[in-house]
C-alpha atoms as a PDB file:
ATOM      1  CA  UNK A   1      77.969 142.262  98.914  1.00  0.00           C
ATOM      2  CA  UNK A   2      78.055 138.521  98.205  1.00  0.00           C
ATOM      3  CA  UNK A   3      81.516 136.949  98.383  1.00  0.00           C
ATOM      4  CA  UNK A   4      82.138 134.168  95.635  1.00  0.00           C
ATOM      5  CA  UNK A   5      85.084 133.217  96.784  1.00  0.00           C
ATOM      6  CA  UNK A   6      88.570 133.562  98.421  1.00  0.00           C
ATOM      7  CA  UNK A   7      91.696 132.659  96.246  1.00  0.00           C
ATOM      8  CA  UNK A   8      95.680 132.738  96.979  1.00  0.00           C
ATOM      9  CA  UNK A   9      96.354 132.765  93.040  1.00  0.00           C
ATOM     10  CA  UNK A  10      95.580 136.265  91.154  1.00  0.00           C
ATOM     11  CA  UNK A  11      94.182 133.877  88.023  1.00  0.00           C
ATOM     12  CA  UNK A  12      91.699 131.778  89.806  1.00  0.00           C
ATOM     13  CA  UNK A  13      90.346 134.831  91.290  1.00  0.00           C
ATOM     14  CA  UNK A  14      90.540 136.456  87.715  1.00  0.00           C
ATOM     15  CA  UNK A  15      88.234 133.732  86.410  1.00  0.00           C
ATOM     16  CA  UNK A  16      85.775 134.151  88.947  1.00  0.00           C
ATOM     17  CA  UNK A  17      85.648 137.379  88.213  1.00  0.00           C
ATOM     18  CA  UNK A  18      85.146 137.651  84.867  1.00  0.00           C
ATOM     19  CA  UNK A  19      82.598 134.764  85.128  1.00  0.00           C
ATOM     20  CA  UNK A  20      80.692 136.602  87.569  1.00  0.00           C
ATOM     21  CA  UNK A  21      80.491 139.962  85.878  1.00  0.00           C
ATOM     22  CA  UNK A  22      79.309 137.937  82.705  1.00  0.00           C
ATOM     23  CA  UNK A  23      76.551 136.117  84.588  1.00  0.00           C
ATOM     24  CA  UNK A  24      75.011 139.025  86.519  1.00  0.00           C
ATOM     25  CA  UNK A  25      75.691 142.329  85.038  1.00  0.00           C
ATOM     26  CA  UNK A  26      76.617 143.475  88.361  1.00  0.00           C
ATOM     27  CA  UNK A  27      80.021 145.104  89.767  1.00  0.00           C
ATOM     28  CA  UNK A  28      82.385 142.475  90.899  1.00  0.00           C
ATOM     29  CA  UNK A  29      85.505 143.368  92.897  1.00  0.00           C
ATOM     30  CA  UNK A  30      88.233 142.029  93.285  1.00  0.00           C
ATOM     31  CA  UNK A  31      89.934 143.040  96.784  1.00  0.00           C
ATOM     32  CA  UNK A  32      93.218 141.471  97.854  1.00  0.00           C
ATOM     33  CA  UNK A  33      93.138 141.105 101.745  1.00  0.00           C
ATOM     34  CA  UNK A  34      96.669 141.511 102.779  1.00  0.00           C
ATOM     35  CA  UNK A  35      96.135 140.145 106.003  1.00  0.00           C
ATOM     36  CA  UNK A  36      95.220 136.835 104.449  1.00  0.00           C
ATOM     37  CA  UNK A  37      97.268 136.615 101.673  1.00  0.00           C
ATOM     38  CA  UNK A  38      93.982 136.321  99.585  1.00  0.00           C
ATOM     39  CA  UNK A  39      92.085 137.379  96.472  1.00  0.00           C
ATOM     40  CA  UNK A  40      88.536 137.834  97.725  1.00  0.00           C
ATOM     41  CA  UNK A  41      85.954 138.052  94.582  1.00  0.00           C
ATOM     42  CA  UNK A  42      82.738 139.792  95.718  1.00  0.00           C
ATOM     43  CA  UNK A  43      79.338 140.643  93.738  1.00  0.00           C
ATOM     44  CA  UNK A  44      76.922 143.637  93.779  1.00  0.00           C
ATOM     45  CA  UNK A  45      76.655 146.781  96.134  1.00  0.00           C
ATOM     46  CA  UNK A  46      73.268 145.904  97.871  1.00  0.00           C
ATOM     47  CA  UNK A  47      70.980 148.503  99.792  1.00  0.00           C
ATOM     48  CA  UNK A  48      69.942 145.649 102.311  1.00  0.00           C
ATOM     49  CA  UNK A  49      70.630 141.980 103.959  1.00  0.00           C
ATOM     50  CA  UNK A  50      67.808 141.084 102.822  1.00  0.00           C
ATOM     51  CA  UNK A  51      68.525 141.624  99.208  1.00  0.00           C
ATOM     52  CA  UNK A  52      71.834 140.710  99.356  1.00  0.00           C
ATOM     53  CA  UNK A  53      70.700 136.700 100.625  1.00  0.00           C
ATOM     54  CA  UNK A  54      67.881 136.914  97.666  1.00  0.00           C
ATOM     55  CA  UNK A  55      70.230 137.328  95.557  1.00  0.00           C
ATOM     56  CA  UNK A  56      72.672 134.336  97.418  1.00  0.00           C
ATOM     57  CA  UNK A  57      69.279 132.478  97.202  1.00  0.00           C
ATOM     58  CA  UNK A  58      69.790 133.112  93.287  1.00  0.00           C
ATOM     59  CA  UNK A  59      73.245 132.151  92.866  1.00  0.00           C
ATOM     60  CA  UNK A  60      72.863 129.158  94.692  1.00  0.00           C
ATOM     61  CA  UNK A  61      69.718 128.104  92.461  1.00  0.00           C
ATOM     62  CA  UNK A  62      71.498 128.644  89.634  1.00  0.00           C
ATOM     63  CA  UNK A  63      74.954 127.509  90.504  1.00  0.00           C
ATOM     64  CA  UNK A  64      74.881 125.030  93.338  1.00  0.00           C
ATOM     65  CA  UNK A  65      77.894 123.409  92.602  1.00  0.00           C
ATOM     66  CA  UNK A  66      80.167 126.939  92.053  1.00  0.00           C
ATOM     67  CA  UNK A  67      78.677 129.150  94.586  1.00  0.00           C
ATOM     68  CA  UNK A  68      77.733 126.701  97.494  1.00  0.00           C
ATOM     69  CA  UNK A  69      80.375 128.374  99.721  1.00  0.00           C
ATOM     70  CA  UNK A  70      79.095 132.069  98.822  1.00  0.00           C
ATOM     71  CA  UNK A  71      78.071 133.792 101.822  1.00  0.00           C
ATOM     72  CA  UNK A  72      76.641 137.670 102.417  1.00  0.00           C
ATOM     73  CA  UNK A  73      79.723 140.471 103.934  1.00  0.00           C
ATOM     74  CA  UNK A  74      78.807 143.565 104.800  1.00  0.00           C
ATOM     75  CA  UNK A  75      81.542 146.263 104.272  1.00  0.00           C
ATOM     76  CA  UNK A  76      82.423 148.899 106.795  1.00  0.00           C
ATOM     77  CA  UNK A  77      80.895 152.429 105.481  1.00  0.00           C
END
């Protein structure tokens, strides 16, 4: 996945979200870390690294000013 962004008010996070999901057609999750005390917005479910940073590459092109900060997570299977 491609995290967006990290936010400590549900809203913001809401925004991002919705923004996101309108953009890219893709599943966007919203996953509150407890440990952090954060809303963590993240975008697509991607077979590899590799396509997960193309599509980084993308949102950066597209949005450098929104998603500058957007970096690839891998989740635990």
């Amino acid at each position: 996945m491609v995290q967006i962004g990290s936010f400590k008010e549900a809203k913001y996070a809401s925004t991002v979200q919705a923004v996101a999901r309108e953009r890219y057609k893709l599943p966007v999750v919203n996953d509150y870390n407890t440990a952090r005390r954060r809303y963590q917005i993240r975008v697509g479910f991607f077979e590899t690294k590799q396509t997960a940073n193309e599509f980084l590459l993308k949102l950066r092109t597209d949005y450098p000013q929104e998603y500058k900060d957007a970096w690839v997570v891998q989740l635990n299977k």
